[in-house]
N, C-alpha and C. Protein backbone atom coordinates (compact mmCIF):
# COMPACT_ATOMS: atom_id res chain seq x y z
N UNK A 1 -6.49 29.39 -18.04
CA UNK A 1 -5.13 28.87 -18.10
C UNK A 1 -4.68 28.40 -16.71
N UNK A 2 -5.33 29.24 -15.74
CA UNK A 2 -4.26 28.90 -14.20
C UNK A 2 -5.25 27.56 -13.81
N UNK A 3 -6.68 27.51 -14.11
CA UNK A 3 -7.35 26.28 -13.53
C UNK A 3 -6.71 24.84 -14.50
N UNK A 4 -6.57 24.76 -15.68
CA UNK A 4 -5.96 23.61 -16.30
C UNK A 4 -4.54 23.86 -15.85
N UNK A 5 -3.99 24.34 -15.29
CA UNK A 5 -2.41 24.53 -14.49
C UNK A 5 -2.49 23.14 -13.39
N UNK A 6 -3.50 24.17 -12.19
CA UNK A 6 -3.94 23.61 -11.22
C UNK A 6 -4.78 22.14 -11.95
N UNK A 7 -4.82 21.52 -12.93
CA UNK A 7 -5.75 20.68 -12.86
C UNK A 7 -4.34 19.53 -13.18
N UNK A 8 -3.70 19.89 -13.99
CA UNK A 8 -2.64 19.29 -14.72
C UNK A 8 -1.29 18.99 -13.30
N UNK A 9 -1.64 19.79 -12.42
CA UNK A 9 -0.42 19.89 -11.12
C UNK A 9 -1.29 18.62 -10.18
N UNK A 10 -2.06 18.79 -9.96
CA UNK A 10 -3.25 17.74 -8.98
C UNK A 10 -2.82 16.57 -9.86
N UNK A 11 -2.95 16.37 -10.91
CA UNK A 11 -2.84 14.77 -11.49
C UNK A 11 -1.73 14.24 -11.22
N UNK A 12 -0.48 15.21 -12.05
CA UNK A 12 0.88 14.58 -11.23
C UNK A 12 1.23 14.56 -10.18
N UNK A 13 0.97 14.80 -9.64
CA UNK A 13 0.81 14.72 -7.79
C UNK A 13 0.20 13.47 -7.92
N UNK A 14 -0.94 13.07 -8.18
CA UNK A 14 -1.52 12.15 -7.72
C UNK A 14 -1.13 10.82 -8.37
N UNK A 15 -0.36 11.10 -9.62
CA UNK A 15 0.16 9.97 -10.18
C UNK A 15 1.96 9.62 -9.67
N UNK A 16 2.20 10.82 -9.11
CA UNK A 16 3.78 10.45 -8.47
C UNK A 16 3.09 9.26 -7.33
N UNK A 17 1.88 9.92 -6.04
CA UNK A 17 1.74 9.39 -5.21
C UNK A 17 1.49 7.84 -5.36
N UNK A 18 0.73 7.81 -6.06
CA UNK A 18 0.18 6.25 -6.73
C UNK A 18 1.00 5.26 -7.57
N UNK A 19 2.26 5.81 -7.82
CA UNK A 19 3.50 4.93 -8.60
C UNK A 19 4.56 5.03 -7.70
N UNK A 20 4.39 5.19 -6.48
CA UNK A 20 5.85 5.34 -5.77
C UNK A 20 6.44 3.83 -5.54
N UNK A 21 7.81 3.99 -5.73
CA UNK A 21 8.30 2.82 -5.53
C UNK A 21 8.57 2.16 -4.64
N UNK A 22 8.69 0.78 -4.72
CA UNK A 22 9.43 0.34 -3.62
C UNK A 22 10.25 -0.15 -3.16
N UNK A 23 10.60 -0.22 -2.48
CA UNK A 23 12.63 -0.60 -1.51
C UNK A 23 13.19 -1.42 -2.34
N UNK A 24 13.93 -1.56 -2.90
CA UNK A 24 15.14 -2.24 -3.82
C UNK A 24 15.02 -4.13 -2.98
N UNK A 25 14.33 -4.88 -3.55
CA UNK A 25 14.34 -5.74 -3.42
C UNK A 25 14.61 -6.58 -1.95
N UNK A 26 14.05 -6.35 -0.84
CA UNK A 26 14.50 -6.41 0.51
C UNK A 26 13.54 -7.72 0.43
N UNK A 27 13.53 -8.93 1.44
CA UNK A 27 12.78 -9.76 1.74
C UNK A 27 11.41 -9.50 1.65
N UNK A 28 10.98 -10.56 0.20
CA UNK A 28 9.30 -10.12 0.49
C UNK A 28 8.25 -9.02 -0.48
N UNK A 29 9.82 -8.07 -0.53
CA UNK A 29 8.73 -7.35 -1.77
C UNK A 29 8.38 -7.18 -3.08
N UNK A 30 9.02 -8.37 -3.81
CA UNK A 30 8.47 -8.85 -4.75
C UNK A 30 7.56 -9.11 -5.33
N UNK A 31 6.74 -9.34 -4.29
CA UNK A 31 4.84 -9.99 -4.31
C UNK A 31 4.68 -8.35 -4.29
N UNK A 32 5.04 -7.60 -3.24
CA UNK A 32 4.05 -6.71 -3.17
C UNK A 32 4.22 -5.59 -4.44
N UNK A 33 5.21 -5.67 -4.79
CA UNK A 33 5.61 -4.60 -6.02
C UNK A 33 4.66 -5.70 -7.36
N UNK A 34 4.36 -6.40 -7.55
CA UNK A 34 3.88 -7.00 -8.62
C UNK A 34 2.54 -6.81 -8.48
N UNK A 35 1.84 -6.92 -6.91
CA UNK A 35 0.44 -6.70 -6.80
C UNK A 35 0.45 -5.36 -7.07
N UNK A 36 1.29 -4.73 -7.24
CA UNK A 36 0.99 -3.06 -7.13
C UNK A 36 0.63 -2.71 -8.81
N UNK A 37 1.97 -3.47 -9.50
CA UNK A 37 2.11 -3.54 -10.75
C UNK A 37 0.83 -4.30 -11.66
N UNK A 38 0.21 -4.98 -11.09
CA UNK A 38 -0.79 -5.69 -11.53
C UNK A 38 -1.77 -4.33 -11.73
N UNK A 39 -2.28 -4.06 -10.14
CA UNK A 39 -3.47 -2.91 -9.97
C UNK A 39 -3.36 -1.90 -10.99
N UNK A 40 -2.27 -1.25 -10.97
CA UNK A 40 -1.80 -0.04 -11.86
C UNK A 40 -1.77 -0.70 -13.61
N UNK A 41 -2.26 -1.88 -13.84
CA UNK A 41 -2.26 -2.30 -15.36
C UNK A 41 -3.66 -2.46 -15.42
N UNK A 42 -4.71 -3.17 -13.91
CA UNK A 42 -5.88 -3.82 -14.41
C UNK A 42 -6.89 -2.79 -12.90
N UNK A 43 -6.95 -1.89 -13.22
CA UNK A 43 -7.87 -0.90 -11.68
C UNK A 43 -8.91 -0.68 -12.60
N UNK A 44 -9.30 -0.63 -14.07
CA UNK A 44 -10.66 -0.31 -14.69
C UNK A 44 -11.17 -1.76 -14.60
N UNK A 45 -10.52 -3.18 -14.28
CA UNK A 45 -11.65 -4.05 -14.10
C UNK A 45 -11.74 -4.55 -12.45
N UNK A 46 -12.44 -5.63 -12.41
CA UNK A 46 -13.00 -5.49 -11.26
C UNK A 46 -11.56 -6.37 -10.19
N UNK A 47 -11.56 -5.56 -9.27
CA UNK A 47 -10.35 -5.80 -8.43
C UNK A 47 -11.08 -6.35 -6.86
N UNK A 48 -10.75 -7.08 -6.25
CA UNK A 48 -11.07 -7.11 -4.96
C UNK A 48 -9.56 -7.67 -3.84
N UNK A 49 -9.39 -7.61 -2.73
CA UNK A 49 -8.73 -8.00 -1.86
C UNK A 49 -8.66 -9.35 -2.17
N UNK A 50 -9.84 -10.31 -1.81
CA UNK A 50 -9.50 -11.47 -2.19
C UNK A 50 -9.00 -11.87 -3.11
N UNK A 51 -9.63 -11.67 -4.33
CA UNK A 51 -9.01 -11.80 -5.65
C UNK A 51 -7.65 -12.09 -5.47
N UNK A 52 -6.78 -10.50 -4.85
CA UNK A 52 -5.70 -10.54 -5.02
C UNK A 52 -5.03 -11.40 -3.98
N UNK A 53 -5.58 -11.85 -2.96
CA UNK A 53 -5.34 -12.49 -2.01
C UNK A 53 -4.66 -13.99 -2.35
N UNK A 54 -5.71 -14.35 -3.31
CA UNK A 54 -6.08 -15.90 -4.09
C UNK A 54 -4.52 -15.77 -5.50
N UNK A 55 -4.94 -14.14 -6.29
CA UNK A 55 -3.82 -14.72 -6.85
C UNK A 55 -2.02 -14.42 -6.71
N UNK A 56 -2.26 -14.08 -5.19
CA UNK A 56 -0.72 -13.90 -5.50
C UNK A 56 -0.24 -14.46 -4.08
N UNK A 57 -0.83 -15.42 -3.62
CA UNK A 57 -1.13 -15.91 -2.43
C UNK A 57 -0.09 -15.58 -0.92
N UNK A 58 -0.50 -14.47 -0.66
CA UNK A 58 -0.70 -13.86 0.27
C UNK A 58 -1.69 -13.32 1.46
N UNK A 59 -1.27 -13.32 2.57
CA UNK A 59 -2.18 -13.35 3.63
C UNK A 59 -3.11 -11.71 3.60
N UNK A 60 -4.58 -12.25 3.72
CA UNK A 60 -4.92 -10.65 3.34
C UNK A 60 -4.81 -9.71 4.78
N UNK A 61 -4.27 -9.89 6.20
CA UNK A 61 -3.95 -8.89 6.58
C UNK A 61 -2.63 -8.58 6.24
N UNK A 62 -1.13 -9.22 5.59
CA UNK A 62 -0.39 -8.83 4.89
C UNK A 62 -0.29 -7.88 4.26
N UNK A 63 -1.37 -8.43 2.77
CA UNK A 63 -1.39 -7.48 1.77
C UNK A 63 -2.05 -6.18 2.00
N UNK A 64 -2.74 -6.06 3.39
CA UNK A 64 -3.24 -4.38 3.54
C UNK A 64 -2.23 -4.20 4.76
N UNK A 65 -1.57 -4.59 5.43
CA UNK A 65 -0.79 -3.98 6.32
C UNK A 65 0.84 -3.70 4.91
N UNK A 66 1.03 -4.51 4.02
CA UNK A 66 2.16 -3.81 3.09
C UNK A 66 1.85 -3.19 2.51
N UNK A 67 0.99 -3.31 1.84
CA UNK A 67 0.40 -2.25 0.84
C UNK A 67 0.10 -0.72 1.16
N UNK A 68 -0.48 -0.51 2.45
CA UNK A 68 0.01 0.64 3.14
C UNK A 68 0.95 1.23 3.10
N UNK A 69 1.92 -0.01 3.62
CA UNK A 69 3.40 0.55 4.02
C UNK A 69 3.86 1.33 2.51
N UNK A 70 3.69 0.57 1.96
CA UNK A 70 4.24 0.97 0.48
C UNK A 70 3.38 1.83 -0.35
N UNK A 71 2.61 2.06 -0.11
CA UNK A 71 2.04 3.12 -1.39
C UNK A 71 1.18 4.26 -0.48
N UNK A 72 1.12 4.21 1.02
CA UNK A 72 0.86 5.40 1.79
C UNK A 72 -0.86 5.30 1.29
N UNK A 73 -1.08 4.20 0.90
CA UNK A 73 -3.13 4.15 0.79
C UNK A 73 -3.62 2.67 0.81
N UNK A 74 -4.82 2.75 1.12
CA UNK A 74 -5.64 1.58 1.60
C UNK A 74 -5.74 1.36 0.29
N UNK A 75 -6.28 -0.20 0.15
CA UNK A 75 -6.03 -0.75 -1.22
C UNK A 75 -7.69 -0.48 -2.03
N UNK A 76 -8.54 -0.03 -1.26
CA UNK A 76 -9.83 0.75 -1.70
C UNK A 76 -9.27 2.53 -2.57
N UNK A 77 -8.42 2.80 -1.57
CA UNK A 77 -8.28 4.45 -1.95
C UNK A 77 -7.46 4.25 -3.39
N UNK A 78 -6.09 3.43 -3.09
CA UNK A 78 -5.40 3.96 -3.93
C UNK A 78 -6.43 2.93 -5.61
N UNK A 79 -6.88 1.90 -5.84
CA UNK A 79 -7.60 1.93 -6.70
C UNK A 79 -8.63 2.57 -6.95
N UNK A 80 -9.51 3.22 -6.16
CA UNK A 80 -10.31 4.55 -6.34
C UNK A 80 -9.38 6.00 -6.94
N UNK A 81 -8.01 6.10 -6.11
CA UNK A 81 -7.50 7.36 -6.91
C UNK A 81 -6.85 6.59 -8.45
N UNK A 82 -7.04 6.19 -8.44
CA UNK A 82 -6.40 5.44 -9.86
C UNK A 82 -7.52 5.73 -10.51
N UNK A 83 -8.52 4.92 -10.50
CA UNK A 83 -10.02 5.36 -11.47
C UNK A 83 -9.95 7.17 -11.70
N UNK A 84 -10.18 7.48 -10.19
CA UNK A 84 -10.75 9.22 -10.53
C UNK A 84 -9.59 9.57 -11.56
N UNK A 85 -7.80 9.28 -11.18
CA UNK A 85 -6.89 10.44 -12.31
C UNK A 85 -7.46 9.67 -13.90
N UNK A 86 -8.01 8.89 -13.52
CA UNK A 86 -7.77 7.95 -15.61
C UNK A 86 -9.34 8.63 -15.79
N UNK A 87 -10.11 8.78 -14.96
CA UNK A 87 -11.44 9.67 -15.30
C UNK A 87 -11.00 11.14 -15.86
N UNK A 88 -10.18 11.57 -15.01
CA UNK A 88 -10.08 13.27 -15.38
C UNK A 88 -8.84 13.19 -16.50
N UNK A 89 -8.14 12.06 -16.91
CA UNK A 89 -7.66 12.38 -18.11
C UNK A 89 -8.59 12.55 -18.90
N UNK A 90 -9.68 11.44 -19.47
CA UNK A 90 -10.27 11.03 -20.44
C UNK A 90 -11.09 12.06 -20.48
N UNK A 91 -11.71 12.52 -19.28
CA UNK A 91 -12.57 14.31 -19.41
C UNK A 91 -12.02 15.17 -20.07
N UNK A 92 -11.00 15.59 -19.57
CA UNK A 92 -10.14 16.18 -20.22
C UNK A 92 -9.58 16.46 -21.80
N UNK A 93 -9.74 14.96 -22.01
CA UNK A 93 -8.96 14.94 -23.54
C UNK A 93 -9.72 14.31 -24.20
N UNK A 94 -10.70 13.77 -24.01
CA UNK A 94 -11.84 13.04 -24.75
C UNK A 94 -13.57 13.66 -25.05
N UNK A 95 -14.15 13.25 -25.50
CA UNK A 95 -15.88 13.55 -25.97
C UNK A 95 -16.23 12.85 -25.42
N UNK A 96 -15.79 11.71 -24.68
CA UNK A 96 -16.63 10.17 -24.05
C UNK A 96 -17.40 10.77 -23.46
N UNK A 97 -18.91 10.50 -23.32
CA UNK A 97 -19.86 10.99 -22.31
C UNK A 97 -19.60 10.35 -21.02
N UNK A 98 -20.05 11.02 -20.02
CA UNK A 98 -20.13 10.68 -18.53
C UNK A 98 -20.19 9.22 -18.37
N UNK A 99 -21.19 8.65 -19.10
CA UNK A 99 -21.37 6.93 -19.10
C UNK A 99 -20.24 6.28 -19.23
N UNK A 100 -19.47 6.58 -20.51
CA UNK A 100 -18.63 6.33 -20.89
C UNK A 100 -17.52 6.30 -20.35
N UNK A 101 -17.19 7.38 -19.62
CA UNK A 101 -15.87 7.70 -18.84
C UNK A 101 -15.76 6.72 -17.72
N UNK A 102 -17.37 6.81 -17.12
CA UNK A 102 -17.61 6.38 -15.67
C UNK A 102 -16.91 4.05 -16.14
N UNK A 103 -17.06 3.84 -17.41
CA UNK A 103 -17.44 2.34 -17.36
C UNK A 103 -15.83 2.29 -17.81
N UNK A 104 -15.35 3.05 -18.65
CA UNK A 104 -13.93 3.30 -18.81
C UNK A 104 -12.52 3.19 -17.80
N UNK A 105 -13.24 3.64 -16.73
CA UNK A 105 -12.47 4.15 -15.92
C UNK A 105 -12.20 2.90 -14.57
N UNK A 106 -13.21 1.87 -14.67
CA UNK A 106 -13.48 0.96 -13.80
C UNK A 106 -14.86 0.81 -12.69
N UNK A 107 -16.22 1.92 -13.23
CA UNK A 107 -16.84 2.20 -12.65
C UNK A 107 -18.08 1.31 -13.62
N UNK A 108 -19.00 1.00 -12.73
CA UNK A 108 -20.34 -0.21 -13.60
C UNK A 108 -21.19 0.73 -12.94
N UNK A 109 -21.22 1.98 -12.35
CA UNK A 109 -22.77 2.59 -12.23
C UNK A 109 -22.21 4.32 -12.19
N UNK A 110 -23.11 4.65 -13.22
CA UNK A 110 -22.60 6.42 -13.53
C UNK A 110 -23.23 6.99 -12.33
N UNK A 111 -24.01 6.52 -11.37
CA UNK A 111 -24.33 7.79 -10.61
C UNK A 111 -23.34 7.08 -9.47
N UNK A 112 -22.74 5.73 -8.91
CA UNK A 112 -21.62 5.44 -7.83
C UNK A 112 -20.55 6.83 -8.00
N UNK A 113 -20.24 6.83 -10.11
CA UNK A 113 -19.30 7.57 -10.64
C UNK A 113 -18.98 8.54 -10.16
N UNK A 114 -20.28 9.55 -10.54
CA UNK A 114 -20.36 10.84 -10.08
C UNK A 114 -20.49 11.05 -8.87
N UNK A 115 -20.79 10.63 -7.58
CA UNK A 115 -20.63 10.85 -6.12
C UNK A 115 -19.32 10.72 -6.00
N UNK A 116 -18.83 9.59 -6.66
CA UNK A 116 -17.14 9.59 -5.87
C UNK A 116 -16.14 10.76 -6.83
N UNK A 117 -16.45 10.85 -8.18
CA UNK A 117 -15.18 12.28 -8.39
C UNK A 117 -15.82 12.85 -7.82
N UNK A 118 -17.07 13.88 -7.67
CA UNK A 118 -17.50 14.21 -6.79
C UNK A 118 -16.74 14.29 -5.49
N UNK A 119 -16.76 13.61 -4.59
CA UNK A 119 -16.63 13.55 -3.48
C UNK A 119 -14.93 13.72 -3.11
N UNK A 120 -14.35 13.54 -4.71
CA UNK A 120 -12.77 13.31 -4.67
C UNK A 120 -12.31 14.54 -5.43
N UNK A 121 -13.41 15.34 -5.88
CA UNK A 121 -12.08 16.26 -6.76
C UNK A 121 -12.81 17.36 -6.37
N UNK A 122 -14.48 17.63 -6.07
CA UNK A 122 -15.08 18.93 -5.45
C UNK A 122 -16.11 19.43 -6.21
N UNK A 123 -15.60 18.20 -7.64
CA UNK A 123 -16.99 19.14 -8.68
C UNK A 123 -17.22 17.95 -9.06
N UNK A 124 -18.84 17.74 -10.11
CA UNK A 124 -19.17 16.58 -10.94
C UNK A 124 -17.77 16.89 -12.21
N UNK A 125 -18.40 15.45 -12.81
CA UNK A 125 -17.44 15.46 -14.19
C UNK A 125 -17.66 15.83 -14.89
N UNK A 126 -18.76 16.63 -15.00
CA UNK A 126 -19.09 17.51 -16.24
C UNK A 126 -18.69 18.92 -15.85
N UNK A 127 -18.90 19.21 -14.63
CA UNK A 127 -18.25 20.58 -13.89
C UNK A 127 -16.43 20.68 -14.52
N UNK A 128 -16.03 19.53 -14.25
CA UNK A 128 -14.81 19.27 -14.42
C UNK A 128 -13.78 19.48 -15.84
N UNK A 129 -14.85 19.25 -17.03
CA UNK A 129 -14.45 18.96 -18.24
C UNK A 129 -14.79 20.61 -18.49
N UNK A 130 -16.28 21.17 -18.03
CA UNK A 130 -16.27 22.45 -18.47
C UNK A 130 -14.97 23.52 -17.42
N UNK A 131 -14.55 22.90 -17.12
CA UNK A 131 -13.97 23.84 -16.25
C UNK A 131 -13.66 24.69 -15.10
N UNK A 132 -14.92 24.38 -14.64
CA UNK A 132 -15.34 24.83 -12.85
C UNK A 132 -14.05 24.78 -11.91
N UNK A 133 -14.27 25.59 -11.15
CA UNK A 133 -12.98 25.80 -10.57
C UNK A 133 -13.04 24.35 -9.27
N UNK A 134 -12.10 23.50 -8.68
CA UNK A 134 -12.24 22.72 -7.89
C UNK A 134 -12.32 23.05 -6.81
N UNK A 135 -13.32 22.53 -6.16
CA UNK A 135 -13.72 23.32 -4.49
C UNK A 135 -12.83 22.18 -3.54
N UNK A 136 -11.73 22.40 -3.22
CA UNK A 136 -11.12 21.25 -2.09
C UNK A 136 -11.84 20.55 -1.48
N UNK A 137 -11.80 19.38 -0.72
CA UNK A 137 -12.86 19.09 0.12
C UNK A 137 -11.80 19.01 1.34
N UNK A 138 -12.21 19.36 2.42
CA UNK A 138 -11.94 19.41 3.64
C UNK A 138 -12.01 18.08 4.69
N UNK A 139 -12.39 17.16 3.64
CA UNK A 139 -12.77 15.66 4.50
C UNK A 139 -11.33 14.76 4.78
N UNK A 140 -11.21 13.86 5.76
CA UNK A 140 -9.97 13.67 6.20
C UNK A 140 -10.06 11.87 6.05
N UNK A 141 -10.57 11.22 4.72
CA UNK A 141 -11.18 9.92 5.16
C UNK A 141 -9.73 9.18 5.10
């Protein structure tokens, strides 16, 4: 009961962090609240800087010097923490096998998959679904 506590407290945390808003319409952030709004609709397909560069035409040291500003993560992390929480829902509440979760989630190779929850939550995803307790990681990337 206290590890699905702790598992269920980590997600909303991580989904407050990853939806935070931004400044009431000040010069400019229009684009960036829509690129945000975009990511947070389309992070299981394939996303890149340029991409977003091209479609919302903005300068790409812009869009990683605002995008920072505004969501407190590099535009690698916070679509990586987006994949891992929509991974550990679907663990969680689904039968999807590992493959499944991993291609679900925005990932095209199950073993990239498993190194990065891995590397992001402390256990594999099968550790995860059975229940293993999460080992923090101590890394500061």
């Amino acid at each position: 009961h206290e590890y699905k506590l702790s598992c269920l407290i980590d997600i909303l945390l991580t989904e407050i962090l990853t939806t935070k808003t931004l400044p009431p319409h000040s010069a400019g952030n229009d684009v960036y609240g829509d690129i945000i709004s975009y990511i947070q609709e389309h992070f299981a397909e394939d996303l890149t800087l340029d991409f977003l560069v091209r479609q919302f035409a903005v300068s790409r040291t812009n869009l990683c010097r605002e995008f920072k500003r505004y969501t407190g993560f590099t535009f690698k992390k916070y679509v990586l923490t987006l994949r891992i929480n929509h991974a550990k829902q679907l663990l969680g509440q689904t039968t999807l096998s590992v493959e499944e979760t991993a291609a679900e989630s925005g990932f095209h190779d199950t073993a990239h998959f498993v190194q990065m929850f891995k590397q992001t939550v402390g256990v594999t995803p099968l550790q995860y679904r059975k229940g293993v307790p999460i080992q923090h990681n101590t890394r500061t990337d």
